[in-house]
N, C-alpha and C. Protein backbone atom coordinates (compact mmCIF):
# COMPACT_ATOMS: atom_id res chain seq x y z
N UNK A 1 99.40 127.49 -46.22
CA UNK A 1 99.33 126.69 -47.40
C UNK A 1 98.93 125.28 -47.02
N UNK A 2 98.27 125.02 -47.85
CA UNK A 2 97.60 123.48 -47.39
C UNK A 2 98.05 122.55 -48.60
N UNK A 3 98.08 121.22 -48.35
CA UNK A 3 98.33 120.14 -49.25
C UNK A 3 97.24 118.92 -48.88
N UNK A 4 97.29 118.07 -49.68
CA UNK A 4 96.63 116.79 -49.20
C UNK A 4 96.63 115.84 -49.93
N UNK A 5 96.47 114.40 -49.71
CA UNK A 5 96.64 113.41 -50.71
C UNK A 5 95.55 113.72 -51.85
N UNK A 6 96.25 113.53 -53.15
CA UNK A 6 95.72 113.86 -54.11
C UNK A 6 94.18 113.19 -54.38
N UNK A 7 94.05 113.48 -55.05
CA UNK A 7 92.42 113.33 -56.14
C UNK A 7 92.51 112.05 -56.85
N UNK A 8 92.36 111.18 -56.99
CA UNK A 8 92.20 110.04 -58.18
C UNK A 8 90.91 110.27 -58.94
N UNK A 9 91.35 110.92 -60.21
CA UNK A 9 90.14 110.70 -61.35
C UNK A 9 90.24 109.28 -62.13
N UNK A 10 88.98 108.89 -63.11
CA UNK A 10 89.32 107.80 -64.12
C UNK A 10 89.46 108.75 -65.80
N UNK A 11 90.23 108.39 -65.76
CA UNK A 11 90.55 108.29 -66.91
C UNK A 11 89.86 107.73 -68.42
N UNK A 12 89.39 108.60 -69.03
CA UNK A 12 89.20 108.21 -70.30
C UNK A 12 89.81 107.21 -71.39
N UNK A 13 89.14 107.04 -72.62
CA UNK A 13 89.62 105.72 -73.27
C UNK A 13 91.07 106.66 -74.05
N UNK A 14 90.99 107.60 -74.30
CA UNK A 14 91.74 108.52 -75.12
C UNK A 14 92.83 108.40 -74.59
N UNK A 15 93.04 108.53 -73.53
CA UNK A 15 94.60 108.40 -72.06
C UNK A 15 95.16 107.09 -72.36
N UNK A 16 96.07 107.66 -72.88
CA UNK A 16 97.04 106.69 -73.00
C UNK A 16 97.67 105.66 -71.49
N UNK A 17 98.23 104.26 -72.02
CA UNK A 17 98.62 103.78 -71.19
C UNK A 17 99.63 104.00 -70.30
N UNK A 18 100.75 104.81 -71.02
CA UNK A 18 101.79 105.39 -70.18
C UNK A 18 101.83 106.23 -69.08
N UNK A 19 100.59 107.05 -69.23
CA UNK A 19 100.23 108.25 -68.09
C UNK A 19 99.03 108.03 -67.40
N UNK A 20 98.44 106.75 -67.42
CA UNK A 20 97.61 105.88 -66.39
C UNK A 20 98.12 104.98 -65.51
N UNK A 21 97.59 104.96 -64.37
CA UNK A 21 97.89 103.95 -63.51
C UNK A 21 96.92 103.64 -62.49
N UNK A 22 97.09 102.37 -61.72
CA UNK A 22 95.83 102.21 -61.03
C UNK A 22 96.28 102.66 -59.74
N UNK A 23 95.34 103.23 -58.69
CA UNK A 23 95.34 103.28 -57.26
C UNK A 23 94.92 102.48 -56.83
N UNK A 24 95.27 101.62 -56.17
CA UNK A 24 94.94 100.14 -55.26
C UNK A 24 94.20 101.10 -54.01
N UNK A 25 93.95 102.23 -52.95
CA UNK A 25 93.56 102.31 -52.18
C UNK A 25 92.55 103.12 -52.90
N UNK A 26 92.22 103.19 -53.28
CA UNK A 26 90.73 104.18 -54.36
C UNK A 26 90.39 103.50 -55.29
N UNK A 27 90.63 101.96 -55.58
CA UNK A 27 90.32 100.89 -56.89
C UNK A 27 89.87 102.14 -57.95
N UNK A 28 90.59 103.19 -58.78
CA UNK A 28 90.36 103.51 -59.61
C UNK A 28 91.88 103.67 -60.96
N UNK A 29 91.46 103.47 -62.02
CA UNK A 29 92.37 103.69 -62.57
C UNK A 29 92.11 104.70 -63.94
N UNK A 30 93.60 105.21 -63.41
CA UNK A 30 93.23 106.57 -64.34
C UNK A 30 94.85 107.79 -63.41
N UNK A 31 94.61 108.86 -63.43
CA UNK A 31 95.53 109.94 -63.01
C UNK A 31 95.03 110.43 -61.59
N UNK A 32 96.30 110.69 -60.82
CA UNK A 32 96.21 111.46 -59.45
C UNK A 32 96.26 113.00 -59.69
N UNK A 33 95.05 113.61 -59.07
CA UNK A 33 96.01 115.36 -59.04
C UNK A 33 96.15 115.30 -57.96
N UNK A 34 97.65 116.25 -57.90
CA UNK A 34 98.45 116.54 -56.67
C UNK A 34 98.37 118.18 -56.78
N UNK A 35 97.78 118.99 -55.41
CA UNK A 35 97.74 120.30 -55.77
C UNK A 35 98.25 120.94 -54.13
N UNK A 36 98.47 122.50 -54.40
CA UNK A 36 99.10 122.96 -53.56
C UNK A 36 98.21 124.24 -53.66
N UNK A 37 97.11 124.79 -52.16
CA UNK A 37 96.86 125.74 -52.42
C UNK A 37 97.20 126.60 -51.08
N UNK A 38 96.49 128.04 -51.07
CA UNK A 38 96.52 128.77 -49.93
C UNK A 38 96.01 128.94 -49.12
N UNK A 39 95.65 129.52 -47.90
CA UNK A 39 94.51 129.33 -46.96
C UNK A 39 93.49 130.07 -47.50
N UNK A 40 93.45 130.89 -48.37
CA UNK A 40 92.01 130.97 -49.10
C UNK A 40 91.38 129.77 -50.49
N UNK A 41 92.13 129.05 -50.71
CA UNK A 41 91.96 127.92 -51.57
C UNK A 41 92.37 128.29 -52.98
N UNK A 42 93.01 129.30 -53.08
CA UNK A 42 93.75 129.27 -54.36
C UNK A 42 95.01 128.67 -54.75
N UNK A 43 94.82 128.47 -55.88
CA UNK A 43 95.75 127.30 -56.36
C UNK A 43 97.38 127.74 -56.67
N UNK A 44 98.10 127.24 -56.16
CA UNK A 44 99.79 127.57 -56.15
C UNK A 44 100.22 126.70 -56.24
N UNK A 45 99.84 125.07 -57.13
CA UNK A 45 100.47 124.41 -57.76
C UNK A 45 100.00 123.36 -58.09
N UNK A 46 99.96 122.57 -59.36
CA UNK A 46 99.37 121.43 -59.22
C UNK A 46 100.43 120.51 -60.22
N UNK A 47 99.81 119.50 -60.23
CA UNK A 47 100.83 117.76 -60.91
C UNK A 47 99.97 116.74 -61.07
N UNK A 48 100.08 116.32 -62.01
CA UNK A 48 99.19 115.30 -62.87
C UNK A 48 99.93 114.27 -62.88
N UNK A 49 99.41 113.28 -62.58
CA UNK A 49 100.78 111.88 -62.48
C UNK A 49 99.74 110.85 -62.56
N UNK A 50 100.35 109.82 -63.53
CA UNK A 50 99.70 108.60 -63.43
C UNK A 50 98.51 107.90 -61.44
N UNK A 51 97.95 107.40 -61.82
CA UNK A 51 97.42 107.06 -60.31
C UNK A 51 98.47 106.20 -59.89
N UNK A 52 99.07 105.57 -59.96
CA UNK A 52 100.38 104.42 -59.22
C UNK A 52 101.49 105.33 -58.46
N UNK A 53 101.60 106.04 -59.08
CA UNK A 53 102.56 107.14 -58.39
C UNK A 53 102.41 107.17 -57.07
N UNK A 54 103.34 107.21 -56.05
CA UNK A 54 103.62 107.48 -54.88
C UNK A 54 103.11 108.48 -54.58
N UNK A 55 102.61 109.04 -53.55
CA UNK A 55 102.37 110.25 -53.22
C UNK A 55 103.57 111.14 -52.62
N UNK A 56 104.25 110.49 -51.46
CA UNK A 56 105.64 111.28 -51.39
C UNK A 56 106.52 111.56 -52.34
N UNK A 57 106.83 110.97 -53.22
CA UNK A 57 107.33 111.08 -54.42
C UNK A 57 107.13 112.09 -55.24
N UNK A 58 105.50 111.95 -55.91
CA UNK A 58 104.82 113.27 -56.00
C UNK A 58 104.92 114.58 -55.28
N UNK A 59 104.79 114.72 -54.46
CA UNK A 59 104.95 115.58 -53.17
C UNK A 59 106.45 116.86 -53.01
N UNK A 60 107.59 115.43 -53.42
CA UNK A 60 108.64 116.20 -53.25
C UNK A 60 108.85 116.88 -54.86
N UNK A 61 108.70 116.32 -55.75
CA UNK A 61 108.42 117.25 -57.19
C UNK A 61 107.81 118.31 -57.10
N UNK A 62 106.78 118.24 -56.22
CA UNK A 62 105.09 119.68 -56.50
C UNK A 62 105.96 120.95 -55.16
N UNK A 63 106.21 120.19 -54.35
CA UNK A 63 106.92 121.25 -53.27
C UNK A 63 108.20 121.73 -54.03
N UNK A 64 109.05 121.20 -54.60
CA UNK A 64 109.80 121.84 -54.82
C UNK A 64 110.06 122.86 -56.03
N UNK A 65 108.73 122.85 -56.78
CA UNK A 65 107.97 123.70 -57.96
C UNK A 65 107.60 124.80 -56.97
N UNK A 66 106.81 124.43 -55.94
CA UNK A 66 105.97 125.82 -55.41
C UNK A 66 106.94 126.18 -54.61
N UNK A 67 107.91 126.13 -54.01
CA UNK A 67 108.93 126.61 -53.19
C UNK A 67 109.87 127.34 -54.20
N UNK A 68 110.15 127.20 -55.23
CA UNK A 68 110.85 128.04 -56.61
C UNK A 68 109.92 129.27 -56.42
N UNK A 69 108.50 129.16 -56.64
CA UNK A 69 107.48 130.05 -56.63
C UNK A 69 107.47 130.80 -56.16
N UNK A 70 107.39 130.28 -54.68
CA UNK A 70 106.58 131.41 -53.53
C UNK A 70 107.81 131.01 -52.47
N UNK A 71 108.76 132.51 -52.46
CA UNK A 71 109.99 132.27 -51.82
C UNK A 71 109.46 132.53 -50.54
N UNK A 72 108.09 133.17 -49.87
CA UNK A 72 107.98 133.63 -48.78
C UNK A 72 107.54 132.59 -48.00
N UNK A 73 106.83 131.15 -48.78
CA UNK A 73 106.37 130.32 -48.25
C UNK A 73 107.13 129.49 -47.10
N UNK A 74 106.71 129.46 -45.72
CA UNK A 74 107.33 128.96 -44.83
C UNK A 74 106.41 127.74 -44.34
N UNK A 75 105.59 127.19 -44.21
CA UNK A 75 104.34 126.48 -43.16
C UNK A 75 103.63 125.57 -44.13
N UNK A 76 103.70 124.40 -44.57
CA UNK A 76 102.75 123.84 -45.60
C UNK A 76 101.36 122.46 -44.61
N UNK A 77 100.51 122.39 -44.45
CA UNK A 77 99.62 121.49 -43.81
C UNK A 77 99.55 120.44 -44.78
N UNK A 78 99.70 119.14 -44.51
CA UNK A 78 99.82 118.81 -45.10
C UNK A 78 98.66 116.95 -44.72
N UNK A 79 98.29 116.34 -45.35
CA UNK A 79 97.23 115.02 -44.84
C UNK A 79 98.28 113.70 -44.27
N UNK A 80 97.57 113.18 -43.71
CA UNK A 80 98.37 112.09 -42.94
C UNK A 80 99.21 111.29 -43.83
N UNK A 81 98.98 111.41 -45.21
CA UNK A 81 99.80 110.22 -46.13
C UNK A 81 100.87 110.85 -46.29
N UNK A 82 101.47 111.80 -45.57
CA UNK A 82 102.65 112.56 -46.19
C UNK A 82 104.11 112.51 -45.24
N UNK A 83 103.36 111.73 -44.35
CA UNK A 83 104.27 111.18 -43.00
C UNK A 83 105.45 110.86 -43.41
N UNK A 84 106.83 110.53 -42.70
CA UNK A 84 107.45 109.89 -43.23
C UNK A 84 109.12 110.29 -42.92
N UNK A 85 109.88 110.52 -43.87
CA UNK A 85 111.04 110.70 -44.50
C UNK A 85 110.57 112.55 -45.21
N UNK A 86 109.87 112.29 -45.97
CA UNK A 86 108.86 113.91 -46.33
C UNK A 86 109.09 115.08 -45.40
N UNK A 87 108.99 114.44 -44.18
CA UNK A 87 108.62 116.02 -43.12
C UNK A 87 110.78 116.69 -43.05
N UNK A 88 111.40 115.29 -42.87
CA UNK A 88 112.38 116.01 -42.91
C UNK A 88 113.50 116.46 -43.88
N UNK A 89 113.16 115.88 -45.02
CA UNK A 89 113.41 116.29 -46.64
C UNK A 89 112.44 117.48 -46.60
N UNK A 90 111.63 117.79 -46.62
CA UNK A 90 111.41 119.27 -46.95
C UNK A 90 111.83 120.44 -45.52
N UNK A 91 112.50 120.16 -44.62
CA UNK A 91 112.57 120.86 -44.19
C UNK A 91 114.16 121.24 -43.95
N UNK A 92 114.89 120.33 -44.33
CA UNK A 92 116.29 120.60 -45.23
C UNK A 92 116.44 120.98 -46.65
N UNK A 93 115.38 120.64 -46.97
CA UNK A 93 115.70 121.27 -48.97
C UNK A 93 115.44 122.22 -49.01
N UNK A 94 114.20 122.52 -48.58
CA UNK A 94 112.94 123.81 -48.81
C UNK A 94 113.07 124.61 -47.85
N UNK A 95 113.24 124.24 -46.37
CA UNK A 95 113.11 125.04 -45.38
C UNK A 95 111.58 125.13 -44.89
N UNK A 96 110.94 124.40 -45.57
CA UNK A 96 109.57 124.19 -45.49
C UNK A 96 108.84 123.58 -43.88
N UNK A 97 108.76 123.90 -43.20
CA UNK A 97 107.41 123.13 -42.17
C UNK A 97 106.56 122.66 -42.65
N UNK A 98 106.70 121.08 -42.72
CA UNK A 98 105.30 120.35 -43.14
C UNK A 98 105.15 120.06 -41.58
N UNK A 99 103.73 120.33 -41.61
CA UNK A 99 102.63 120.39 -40.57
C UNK A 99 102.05 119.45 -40.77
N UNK A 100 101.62 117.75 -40.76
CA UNK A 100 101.08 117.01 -41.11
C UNK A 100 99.78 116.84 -40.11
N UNK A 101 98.22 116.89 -40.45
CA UNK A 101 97.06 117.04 -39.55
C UNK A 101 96.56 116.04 -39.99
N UNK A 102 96.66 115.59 -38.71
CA UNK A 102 96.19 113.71 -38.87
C UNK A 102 94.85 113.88 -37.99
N UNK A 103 93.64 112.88 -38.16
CA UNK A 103 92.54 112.51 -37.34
C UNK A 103 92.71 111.93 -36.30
N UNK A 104 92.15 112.49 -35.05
CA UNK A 104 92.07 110.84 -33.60
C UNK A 104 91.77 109.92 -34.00
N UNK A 105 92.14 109.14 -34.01
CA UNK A 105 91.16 107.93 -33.31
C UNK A 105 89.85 107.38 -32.91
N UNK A 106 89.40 107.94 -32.28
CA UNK A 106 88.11 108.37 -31.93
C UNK A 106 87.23 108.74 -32.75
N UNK A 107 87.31 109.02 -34.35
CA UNK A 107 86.90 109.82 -35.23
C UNK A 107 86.58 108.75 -36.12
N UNK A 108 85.05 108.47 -35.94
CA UNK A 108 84.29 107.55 -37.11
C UNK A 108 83.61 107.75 -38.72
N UNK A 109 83.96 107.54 -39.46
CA UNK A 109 83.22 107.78 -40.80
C UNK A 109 83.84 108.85 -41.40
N UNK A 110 83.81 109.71 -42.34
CA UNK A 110 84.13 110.65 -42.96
C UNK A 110 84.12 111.89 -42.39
N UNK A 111 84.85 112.70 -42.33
CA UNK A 111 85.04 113.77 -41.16
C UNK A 111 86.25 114.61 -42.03
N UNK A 112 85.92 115.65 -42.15
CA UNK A 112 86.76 116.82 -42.96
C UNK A 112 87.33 117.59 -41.89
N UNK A 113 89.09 117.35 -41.74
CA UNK A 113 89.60 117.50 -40.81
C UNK A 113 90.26 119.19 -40.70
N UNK A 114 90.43 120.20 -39.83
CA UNK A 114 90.40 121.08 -40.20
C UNK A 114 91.73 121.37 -40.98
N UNK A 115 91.72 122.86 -41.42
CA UNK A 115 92.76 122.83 -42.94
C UNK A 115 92.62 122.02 -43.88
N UNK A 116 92.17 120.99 -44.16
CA UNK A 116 92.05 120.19 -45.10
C UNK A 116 90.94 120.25 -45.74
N UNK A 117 89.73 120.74 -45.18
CA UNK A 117 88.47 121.68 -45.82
C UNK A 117 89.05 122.46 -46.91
N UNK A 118 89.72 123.17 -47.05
CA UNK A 118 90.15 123.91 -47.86
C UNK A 118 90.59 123.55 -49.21
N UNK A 119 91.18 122.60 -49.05
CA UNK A 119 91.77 121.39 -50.49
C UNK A 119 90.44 120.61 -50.79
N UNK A 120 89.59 120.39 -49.85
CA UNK A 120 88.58 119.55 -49.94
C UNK A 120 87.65 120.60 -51.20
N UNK A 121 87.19 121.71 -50.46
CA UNK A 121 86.89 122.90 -51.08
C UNK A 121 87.01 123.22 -52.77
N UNK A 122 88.27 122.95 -53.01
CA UNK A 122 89.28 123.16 -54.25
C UNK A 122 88.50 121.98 -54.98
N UNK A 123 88.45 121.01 -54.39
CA UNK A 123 88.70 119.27 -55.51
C UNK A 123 86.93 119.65 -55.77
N UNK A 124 85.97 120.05 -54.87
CA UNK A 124 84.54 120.27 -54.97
C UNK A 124 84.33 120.87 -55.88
N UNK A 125 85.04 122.54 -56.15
CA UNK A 125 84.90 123.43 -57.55
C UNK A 125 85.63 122.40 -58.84
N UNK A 126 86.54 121.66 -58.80
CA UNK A 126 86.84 121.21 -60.12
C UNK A 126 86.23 120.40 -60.52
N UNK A 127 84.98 119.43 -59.26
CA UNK A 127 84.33 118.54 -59.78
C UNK A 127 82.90 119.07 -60.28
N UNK A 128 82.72 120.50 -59.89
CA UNK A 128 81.76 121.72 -60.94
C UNK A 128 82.38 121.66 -62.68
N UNK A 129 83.01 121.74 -62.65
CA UNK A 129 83.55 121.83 -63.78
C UNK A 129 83.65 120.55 -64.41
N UNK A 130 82.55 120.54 -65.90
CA UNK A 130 82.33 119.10 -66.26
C UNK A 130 83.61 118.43 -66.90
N UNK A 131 84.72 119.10 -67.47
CA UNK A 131 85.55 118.39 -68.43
C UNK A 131 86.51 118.06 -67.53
N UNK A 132 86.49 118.46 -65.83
CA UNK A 132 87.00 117.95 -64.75
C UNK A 132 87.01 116.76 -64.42
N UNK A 133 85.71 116.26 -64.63
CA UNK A 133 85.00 115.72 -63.36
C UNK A 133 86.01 113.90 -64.13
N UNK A 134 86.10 114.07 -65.55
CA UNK A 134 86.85 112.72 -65.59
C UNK A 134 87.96 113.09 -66.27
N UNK A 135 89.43 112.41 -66.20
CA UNK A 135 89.91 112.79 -67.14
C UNK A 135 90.13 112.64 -68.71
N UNK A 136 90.21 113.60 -69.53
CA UNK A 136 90.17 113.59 -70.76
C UNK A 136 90.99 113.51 -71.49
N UNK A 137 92.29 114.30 -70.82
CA UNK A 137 93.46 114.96 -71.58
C UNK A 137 94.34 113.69 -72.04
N UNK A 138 95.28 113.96 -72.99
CA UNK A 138 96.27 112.80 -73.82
C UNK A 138 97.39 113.11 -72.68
N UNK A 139 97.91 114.28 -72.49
CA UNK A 139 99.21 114.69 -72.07
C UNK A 139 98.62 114.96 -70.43
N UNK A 140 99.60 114.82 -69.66
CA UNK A 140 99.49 115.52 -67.87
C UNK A 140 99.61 116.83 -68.14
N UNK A 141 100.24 117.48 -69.21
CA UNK A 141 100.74 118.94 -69.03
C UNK A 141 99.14 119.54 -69.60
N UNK A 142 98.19 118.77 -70.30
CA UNK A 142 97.22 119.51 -70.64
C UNK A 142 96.46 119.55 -69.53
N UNK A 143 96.13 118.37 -68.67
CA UNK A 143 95.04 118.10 -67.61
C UNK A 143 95.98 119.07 -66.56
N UNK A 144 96.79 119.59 -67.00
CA UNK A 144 97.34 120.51 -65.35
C UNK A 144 96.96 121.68 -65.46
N UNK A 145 97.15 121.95 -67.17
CA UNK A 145 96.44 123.62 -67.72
C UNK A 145 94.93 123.43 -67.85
N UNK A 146 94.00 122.67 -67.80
CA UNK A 146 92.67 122.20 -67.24
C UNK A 146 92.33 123.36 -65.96
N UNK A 147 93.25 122.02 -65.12
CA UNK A 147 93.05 123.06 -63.74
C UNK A 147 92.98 124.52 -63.66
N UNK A 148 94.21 124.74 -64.06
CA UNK A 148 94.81 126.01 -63.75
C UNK A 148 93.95 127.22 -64.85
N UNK A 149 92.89 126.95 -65.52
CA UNK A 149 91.91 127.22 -66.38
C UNK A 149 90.40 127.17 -65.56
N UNK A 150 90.11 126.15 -64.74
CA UNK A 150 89.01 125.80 -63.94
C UNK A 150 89.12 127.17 -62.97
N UNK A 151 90.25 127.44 -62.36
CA UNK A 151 90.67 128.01 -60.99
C UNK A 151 90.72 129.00 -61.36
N UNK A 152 90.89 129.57 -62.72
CA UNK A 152 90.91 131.12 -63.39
C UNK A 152 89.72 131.69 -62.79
N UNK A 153 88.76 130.70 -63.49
CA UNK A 153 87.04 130.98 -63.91
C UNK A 153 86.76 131.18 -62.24
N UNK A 154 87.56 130.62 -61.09
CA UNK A 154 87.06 130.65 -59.64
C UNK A 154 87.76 132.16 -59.58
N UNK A 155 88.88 132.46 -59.64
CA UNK A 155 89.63 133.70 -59.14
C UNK A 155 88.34 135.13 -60.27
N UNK A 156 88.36 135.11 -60.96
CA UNK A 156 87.36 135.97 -61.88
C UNK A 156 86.14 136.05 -61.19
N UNK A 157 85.85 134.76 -60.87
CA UNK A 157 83.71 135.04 -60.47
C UNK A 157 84.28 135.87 -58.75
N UNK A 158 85.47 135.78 -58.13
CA UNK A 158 85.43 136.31 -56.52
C UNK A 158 86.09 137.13 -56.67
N UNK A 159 86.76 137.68 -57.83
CA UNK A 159 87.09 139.18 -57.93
C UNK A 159 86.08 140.14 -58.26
N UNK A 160 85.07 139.38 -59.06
CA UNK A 160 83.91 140.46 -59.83
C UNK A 160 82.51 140.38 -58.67
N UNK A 161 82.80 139.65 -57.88
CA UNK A 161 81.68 139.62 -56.74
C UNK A 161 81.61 141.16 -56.18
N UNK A 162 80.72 141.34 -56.00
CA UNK A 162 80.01 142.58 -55.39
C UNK A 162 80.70 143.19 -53.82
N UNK A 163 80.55 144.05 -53.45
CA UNK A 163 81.72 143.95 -52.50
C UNK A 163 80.13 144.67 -51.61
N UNK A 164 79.88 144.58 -50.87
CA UNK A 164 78.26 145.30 -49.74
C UNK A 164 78.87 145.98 -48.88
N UNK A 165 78.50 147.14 -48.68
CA UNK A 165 79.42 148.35 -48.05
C UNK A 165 80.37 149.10 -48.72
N UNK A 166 80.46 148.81 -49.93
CA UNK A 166 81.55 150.06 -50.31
C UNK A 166 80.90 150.71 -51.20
N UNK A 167 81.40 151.86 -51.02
CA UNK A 167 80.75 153.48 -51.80
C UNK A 167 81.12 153.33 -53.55
């Protein structure tokens, strides 16, 4: 299972002020998605939160949704912003291994670090999807059923894919 610091979209004029906020490290303002998928990139959880929102904060809400979920889940990867107090709160609450995969040093410019392709992957298909690409929704609970609507249309087109070699 992979995680990663969320998505900052902008936000539409329609979005109310209460469920906007700005991200000072992404100068955008508007909503964070926070999502939780699998090592094939399907989606096992997501959270819509103003952009100001903490990410650990966030984090321990969305883990402890998908850990209700998926009782088998043991191993979560997780991006360098998740450092912290995080690794050992989820691994007393949840029982969870956060795996946090950080970059060297050595590592100039933009560089898709491995496991994290995968979330990277995810945020690429929702930005296919045009009513994605900004946000629209009044409520977080609609922009979360968005997603989880986007990711349908992904699970459908790779179930109905052609399978080469079978009788």
């Amino acid at each position: 299972m992979c995680s990663r610091c969320p998505q900052s979209v902008k936000a539409d004029a329609v979005v109310g002020a209460d469920s906007r906020g700005f991200d000072g490290s992404k100068q955008i303002n508007g909503r964070k998605r926070h999502v939780v998928v699998d090592t094939l990139g399907l989606l096992l959880g997501v959270m819509v939160t103003s952009a100001n929102v903490g990410d650990r904060a966030a984090a321990q809400v969305l883990l402890r949704q998908v850990a209700d979920a998926h009782h088998l889940l043991t191993l979560v990867w997780a991006d360098g912003g998740y450092t912290g107090s995080l690794v050992e709160y989820c691994l007393a609450t949840f029982a969870l291994v956060l795996a946090i995969v950080k970059r060297s040093d050595d590592m100039r410019g933009f560089v898709v670090l491995p496991k994290r392709w995968i979330v990277e992957r995810l945020f690429a298909h929702l930005m296919r999807t045009r009513r994605l690409a900004r946000d629209f929704e009044r409520r977080t609970a609609s922009a979360e059923a968005m997603i989880y609507w986007s990711m349908t249309l992904l699970m459908t087109r790779r179930l109905a894919r052609s399978r080469r070699g079978r009788a």
